[in-house]
N, C-alpha and C. Protein backbone atom coordinates (compact mmCIF):
# COMPACT_ATOMS: atom_id res chain seq x y z
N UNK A 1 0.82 -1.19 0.00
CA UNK A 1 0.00 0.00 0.00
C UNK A 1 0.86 1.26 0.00
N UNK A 2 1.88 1.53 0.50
CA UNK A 2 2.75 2.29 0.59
C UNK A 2 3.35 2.47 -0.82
N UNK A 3 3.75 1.80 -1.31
CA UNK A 3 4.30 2.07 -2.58
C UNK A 3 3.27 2.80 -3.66
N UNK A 4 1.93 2.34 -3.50
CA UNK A 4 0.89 3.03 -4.36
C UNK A 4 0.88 4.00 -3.91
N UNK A 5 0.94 4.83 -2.04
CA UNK A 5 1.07 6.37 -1.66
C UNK A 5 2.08 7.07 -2.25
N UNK A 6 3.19 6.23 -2.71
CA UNK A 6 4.38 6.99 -2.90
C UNK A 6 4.68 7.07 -4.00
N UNK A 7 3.91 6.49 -5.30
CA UNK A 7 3.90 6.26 -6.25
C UNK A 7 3.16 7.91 -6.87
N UNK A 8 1.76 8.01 -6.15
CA UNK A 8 0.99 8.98 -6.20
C UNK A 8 1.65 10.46 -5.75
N UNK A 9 2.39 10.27 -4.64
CA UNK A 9 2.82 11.31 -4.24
C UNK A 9 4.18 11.90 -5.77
N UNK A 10 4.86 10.69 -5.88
CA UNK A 10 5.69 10.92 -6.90
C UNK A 10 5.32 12.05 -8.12
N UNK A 11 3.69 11.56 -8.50
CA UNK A 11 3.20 11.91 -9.29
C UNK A 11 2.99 13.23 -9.50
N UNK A 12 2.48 13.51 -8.20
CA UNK A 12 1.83 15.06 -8.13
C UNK A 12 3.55 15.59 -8.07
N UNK A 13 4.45 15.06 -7.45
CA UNK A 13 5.45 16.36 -6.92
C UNK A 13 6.27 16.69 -8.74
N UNK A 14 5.94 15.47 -9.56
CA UNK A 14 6.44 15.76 -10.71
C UNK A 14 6.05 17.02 -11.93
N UNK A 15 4.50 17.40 -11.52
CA UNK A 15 4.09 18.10 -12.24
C UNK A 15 4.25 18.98 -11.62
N UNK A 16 4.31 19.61 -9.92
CA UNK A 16 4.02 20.92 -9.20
C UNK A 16 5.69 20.99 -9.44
N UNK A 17 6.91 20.47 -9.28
CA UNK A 17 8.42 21.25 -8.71
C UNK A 17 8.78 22.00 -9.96
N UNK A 18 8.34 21.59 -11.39
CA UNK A 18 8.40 22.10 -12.46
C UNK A 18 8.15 23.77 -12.14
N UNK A 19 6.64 23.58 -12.23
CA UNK A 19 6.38 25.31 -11.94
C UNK A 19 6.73 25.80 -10.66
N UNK A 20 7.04 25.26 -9.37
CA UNK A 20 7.42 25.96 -8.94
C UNK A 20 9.22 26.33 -9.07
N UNK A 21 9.72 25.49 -9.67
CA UNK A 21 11.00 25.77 -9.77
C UNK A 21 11.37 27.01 -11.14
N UNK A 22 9.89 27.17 -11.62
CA UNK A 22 9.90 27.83 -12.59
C UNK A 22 9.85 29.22 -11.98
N UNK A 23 8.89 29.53 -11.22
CA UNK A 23 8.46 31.03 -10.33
C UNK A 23 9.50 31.25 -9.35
N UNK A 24 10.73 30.11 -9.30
CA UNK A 24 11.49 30.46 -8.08
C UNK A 24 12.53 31.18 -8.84
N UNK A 25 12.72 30.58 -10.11
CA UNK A 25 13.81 30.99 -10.87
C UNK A 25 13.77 32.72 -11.40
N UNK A 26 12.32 32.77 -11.57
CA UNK A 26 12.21 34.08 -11.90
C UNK A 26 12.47 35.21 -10.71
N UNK A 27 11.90 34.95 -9.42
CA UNK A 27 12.44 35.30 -8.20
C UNK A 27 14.08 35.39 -7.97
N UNK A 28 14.85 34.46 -8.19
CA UNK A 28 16.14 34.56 -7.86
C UNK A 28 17.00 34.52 -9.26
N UNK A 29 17.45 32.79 -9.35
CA UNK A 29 18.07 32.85 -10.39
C UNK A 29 18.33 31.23 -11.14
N UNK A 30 18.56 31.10 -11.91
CA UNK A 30 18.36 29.80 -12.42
C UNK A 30 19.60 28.58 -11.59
N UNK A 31 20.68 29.26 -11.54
CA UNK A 31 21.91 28.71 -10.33
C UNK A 31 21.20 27.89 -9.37
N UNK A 32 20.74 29.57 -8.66
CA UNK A 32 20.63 29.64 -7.36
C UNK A 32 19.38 27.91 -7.12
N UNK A 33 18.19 27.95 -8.22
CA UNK A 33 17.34 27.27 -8.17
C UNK A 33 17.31 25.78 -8.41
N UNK A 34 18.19 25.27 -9.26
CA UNK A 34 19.15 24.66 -9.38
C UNK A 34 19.57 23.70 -8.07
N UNK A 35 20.59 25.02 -7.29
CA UNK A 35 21.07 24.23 -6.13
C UNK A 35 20.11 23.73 -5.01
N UNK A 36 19.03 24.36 -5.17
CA UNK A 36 18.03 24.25 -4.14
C UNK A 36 17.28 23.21 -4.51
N UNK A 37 16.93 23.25 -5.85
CA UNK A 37 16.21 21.79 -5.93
C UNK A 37 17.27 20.82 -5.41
N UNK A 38 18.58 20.40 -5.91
CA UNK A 38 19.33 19.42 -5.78
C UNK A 38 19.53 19.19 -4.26
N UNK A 39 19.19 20.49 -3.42
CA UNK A 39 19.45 19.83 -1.67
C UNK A 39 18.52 19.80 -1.64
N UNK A 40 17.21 20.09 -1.64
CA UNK A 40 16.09 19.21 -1.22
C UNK A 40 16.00 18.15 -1.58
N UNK A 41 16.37 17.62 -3.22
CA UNK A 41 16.20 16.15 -3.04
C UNK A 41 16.90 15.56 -3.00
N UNK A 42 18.38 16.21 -2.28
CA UNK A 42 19.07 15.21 -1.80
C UNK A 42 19.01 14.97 -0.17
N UNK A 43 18.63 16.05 0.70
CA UNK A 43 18.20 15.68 1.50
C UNK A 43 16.53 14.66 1.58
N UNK A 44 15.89 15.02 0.72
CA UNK A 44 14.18 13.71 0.78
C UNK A 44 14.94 12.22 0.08
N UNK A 45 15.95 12.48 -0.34
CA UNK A 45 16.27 11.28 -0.34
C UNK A 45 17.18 10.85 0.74
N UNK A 46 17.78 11.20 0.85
CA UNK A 46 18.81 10.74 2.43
C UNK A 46 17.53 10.57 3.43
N UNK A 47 16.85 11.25 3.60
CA UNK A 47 15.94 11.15 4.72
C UNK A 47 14.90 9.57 4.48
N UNK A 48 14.37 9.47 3.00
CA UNK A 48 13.58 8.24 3.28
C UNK A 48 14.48 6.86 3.02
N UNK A 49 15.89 7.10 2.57
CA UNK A 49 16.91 5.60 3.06
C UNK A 49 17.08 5.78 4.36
N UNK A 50 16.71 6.75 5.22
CA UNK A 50 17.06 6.06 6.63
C UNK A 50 15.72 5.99 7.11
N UNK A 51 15.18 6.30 6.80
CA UNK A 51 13.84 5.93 7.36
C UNK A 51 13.36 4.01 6.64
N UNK A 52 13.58 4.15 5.70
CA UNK A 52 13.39 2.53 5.19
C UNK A 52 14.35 1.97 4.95
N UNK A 53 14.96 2.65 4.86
CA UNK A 53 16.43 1.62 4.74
C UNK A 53 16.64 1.15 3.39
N UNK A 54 17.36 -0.55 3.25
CA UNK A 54 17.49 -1.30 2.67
C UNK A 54 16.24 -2.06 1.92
N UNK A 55 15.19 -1.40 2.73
CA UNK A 55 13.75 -2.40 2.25
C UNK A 55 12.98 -1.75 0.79
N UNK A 56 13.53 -0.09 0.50
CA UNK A 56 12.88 0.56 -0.64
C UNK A 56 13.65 0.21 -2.29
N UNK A 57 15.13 0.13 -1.40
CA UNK A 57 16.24 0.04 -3.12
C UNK A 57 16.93 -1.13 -2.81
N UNK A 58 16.65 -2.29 -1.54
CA UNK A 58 17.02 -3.60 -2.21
C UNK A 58 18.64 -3.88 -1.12
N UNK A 59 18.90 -4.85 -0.58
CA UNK A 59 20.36 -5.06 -0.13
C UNK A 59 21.10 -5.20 -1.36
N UNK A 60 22.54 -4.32 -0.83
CA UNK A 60 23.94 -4.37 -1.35
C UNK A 60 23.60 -3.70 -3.04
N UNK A 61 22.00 -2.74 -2.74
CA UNK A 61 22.57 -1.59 -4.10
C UNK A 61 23.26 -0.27 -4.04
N UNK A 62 23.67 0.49 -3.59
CA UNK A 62 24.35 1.05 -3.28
C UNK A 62 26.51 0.35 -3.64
N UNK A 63 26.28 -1.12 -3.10
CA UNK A 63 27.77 -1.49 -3.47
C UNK A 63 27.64 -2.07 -4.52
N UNK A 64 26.41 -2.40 -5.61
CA UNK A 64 26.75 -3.35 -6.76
C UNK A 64 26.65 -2.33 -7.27
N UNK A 65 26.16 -0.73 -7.26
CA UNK A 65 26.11 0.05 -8.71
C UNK A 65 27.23 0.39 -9.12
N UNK A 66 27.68 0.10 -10.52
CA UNK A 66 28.73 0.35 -10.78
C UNK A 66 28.93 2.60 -11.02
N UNK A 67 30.14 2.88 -10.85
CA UNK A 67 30.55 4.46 -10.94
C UNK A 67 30.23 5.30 -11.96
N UNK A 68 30.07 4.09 -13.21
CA UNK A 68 29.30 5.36 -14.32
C UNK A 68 27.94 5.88 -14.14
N UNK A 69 27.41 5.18 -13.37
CA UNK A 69 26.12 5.06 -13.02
C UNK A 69 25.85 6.11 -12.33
N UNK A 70 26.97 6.84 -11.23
CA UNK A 70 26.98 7.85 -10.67
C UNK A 70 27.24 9.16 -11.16
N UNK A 71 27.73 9.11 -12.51
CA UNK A 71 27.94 10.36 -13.45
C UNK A 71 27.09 10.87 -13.90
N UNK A 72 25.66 10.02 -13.74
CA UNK A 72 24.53 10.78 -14.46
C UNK A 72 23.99 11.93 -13.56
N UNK A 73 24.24 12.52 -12.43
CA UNK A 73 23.84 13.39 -11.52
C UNK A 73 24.32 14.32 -12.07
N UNK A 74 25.43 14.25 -13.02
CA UNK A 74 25.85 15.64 -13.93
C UNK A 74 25.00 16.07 -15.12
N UNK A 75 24.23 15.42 -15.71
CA UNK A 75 23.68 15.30 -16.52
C UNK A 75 21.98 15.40 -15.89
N UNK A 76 21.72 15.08 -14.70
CA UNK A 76 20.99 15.60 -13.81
C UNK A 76 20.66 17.15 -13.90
N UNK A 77 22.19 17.42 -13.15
CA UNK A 77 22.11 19.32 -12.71
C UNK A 77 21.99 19.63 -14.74
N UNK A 78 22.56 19.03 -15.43
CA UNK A 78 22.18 20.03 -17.08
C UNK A 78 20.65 20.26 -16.57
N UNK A 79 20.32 19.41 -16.50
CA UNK A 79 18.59 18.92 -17.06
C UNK A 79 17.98 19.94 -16.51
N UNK A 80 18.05 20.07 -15.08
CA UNK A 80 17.35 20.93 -13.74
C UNK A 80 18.11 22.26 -14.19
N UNK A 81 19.03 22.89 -14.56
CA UNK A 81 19.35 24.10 -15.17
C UNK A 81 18.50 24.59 -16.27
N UNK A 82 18.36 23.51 -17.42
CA UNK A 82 17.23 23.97 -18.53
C UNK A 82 15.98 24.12 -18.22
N UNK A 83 15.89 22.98 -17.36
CA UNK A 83 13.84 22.91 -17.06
C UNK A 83 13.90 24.02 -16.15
N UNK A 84 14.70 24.74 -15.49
CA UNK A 84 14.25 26.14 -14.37
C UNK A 84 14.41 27.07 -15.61
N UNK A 85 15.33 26.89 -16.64
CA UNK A 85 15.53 28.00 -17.25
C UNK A 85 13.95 28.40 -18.44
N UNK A 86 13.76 27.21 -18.76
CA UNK A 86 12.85 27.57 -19.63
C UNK A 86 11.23 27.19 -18.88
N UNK A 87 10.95 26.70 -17.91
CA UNK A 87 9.92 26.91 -17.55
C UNK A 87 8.93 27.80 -16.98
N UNK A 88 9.73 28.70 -17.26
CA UNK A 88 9.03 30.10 -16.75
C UNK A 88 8.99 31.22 -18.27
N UNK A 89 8.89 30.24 -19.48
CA UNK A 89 8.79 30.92 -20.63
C UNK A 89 8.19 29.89 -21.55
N UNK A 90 7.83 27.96 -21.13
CA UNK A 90 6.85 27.98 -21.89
C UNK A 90 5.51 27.38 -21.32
N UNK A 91 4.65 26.64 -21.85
CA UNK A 91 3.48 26.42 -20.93
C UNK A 91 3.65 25.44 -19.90
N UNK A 92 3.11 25.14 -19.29
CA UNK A 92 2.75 24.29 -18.24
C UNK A 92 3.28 23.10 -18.23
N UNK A 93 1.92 22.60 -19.14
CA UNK A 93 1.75 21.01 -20.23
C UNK A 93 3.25 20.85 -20.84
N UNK A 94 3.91 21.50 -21.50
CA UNK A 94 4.77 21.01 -22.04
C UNK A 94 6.29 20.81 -21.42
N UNK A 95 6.35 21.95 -20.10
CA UNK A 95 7.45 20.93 -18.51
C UNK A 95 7.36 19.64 -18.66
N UNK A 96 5.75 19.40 -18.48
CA UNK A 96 5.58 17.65 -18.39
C UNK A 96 5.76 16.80 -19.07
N UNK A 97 5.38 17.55 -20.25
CA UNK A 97 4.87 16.50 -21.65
C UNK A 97 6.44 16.40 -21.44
N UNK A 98 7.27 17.47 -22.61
CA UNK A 98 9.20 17.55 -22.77
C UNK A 98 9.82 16.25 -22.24
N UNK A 99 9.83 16.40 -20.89
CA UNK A 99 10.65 15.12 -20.30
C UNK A 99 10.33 14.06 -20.25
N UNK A 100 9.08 13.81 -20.53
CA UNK A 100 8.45 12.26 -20.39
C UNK A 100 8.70 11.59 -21.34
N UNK A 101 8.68 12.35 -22.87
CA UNK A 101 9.29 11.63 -24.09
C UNK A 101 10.41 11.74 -24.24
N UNK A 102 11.42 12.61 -23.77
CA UNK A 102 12.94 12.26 -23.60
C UNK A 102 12.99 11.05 -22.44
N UNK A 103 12.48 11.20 -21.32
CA UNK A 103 12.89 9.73 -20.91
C UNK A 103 12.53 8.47 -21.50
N UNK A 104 11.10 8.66 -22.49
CA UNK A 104 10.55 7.00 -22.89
C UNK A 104 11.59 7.17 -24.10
N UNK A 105 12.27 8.13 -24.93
CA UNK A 105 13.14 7.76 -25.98
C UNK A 105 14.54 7.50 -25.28
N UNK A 106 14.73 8.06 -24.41
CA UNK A 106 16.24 7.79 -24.13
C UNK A 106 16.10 6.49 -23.21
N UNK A 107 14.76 5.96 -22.68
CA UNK A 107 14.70 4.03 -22.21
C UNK A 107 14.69 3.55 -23.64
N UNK A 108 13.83 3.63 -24.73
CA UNK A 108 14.14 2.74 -25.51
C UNK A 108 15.51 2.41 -25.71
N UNK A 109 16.44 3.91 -25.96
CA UNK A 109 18.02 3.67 -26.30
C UNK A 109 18.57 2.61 -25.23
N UNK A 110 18.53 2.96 -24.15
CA UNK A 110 19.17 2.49 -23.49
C UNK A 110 18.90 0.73 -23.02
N UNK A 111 17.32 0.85 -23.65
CA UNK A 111 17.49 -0.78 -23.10
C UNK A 111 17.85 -1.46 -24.60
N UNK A 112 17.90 -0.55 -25.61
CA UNK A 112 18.29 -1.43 -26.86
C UNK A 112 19.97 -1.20 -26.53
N UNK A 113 21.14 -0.60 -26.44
CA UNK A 113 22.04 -0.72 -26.38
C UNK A 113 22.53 -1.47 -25.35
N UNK A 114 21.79 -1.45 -24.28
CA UNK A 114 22.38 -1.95 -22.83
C UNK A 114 21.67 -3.88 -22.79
N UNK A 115 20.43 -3.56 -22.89
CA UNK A 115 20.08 -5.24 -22.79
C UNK A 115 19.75 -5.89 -24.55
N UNK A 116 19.82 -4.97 -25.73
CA UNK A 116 19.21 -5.97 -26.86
C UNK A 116 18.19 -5.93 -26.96
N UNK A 117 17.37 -4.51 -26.10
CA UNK A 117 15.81 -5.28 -26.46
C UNK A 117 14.95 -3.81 -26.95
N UNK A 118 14.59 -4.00 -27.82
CA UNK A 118 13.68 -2.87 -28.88
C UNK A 118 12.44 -2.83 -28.53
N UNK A 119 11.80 -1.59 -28.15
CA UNK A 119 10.38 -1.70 -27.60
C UNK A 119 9.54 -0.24 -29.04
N UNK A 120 9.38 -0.80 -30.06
CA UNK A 120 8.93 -0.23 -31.25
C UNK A 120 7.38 0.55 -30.87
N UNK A 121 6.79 -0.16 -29.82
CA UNK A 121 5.41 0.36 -29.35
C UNK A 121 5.68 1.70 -28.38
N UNK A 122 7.04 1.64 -28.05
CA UNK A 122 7.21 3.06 -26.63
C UNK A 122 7.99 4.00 -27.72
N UNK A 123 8.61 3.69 -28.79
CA UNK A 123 8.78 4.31 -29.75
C UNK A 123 7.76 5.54 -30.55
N UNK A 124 6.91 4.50 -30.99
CA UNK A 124 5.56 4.82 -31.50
C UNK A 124 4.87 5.94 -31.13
N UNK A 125 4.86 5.51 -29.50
CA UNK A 125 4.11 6.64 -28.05
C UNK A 125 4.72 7.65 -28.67
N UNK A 126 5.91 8.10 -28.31
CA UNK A 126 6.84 9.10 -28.40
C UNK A 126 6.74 9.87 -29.34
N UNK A 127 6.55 9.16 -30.58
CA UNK A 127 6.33 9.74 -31.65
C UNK A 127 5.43 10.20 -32.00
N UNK A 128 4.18 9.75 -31.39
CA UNK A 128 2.80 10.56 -31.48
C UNK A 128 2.52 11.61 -30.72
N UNK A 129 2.87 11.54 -29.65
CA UNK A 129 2.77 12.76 -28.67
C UNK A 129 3.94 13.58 -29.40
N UNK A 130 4.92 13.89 -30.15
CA UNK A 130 6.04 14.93 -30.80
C UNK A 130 5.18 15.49 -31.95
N UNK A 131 4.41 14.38 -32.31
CA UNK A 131 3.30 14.96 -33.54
C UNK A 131 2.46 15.54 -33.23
N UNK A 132 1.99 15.35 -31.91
CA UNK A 132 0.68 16.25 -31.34
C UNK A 132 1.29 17.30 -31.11
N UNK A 133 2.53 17.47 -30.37
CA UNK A 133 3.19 18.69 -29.97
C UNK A 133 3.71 19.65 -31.01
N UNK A 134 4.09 19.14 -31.97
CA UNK A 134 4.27 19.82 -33.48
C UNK A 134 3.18 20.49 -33.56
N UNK A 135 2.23 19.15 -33.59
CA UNK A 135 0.73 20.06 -34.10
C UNK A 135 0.25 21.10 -33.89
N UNK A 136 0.30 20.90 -32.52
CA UNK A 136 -0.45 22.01 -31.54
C UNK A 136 0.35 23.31 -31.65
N UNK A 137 1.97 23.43 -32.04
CA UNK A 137 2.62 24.79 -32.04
C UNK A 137 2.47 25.20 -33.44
N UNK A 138 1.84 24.45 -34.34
CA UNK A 138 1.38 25.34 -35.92
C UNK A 138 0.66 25.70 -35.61
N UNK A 139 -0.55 25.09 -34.42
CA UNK A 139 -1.78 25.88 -34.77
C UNK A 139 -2.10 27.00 -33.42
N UNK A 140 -1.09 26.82 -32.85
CA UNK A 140 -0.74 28.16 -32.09
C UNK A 140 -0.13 29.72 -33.22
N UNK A 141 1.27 29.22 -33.93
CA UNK A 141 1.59 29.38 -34.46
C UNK A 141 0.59 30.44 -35.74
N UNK A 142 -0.64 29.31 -36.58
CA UNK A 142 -1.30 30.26 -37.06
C UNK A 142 -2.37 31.24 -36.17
N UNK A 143 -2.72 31.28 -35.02
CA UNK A 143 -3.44 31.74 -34.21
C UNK A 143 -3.25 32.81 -34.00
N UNK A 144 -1.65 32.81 -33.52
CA UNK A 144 -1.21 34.01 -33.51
C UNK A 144 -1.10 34.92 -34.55
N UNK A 145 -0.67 34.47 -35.56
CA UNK A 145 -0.78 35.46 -36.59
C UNK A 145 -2.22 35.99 -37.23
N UNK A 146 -2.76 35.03 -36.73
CA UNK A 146 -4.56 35.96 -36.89
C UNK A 146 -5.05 36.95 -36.26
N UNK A 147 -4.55 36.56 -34.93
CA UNK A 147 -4.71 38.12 -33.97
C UNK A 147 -3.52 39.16 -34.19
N UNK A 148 -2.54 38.88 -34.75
CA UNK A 148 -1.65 40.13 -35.07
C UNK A 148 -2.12 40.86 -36.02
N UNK A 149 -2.90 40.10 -37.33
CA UNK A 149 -3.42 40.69 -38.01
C UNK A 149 -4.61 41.50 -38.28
N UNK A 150 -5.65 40.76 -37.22
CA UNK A 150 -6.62 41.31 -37.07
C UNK A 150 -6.62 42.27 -35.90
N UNK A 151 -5.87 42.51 -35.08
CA UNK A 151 -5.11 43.73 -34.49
C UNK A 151 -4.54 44.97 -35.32
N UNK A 152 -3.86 44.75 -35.83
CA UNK A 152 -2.89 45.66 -36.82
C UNK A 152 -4.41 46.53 -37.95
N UNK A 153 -5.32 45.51 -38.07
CA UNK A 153 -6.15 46.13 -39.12
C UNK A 153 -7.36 46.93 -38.04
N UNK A 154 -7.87 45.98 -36.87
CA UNK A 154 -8.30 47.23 -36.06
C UNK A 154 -7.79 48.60 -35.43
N UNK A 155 -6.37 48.51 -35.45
CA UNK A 155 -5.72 49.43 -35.25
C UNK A 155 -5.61 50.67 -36.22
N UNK A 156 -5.95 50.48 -37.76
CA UNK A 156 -5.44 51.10 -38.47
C UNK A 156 -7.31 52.49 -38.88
């Protein structure tokens, strides 16, 4: 039961740290926001391995992960630098949408290079939601230029 609370909780904190890391950035600075996300969740994570321990990520993971594994926290802080930088310049929906299909494309890569195994259907996903997202910025895209125009001519 716990894992479904924490699963949920996961959920919500994924869509709210976006914008708020977005309004914090505009407040201070993209650095500054940056570092603050990274000690909060490095302290909520230090805090729930000692609170559960070994029972959430499994005995002896921590000593079987191998060190490259630990380089991705650099590639982490890129990520959390761009998403503060640009989330306070584009919509909402697309904080969320953005990363969800870079992670389901960069799992396909990785489980086709790392285990051999091709998942053509999470592919697919990815690719339809980039088409919806295309979509949706032409027809923003012409929208806007309807009200510039039909501005410019009430104006005149």
């Amino acid at each position: 039961m716990i894992y479904y609370l924490l699963a949920l909780f996961m959920g919500v904190i994924v869509v709210i740290t976006p914008v708020l890391n977005g309004q914090l950035t505009l407040r201070t600075s993209t650095y500054k926001t940056a570092h603050l996300s990274f000690l909060v969740g490095g302290l909520s994570a230090t805090a729930i391995f000692l609170i559960f321990g070994n029972s959430i990520i499994g005995t002896g993971f921590l000593s079987n992960t191998q060190p490259l594994y630990y380089s991705s926290i650099f590639f982490g802080v890129f990520l959390i630098l761009l998403m503060n930088y640009y989330s306070s310049r584009i919509p909402a929906f697309l904080i969320v949408i953005i990363p969800f299909v870079g992670q389901t494309i960069t799992g396909v890569l990785v489980d086709y290079y790392l285990i051999d195994k091709f998942s053509l259907t999470k592919l697919i996903g990815a690719g339809v939601i980039l088409l919806g997202l295309y979509i949706n910025a032409q027809i923003e895209k012409r929208d806007r230029k309807k009200r510039l125009i039909k501005e410019n001519q009430g104006g005149n």
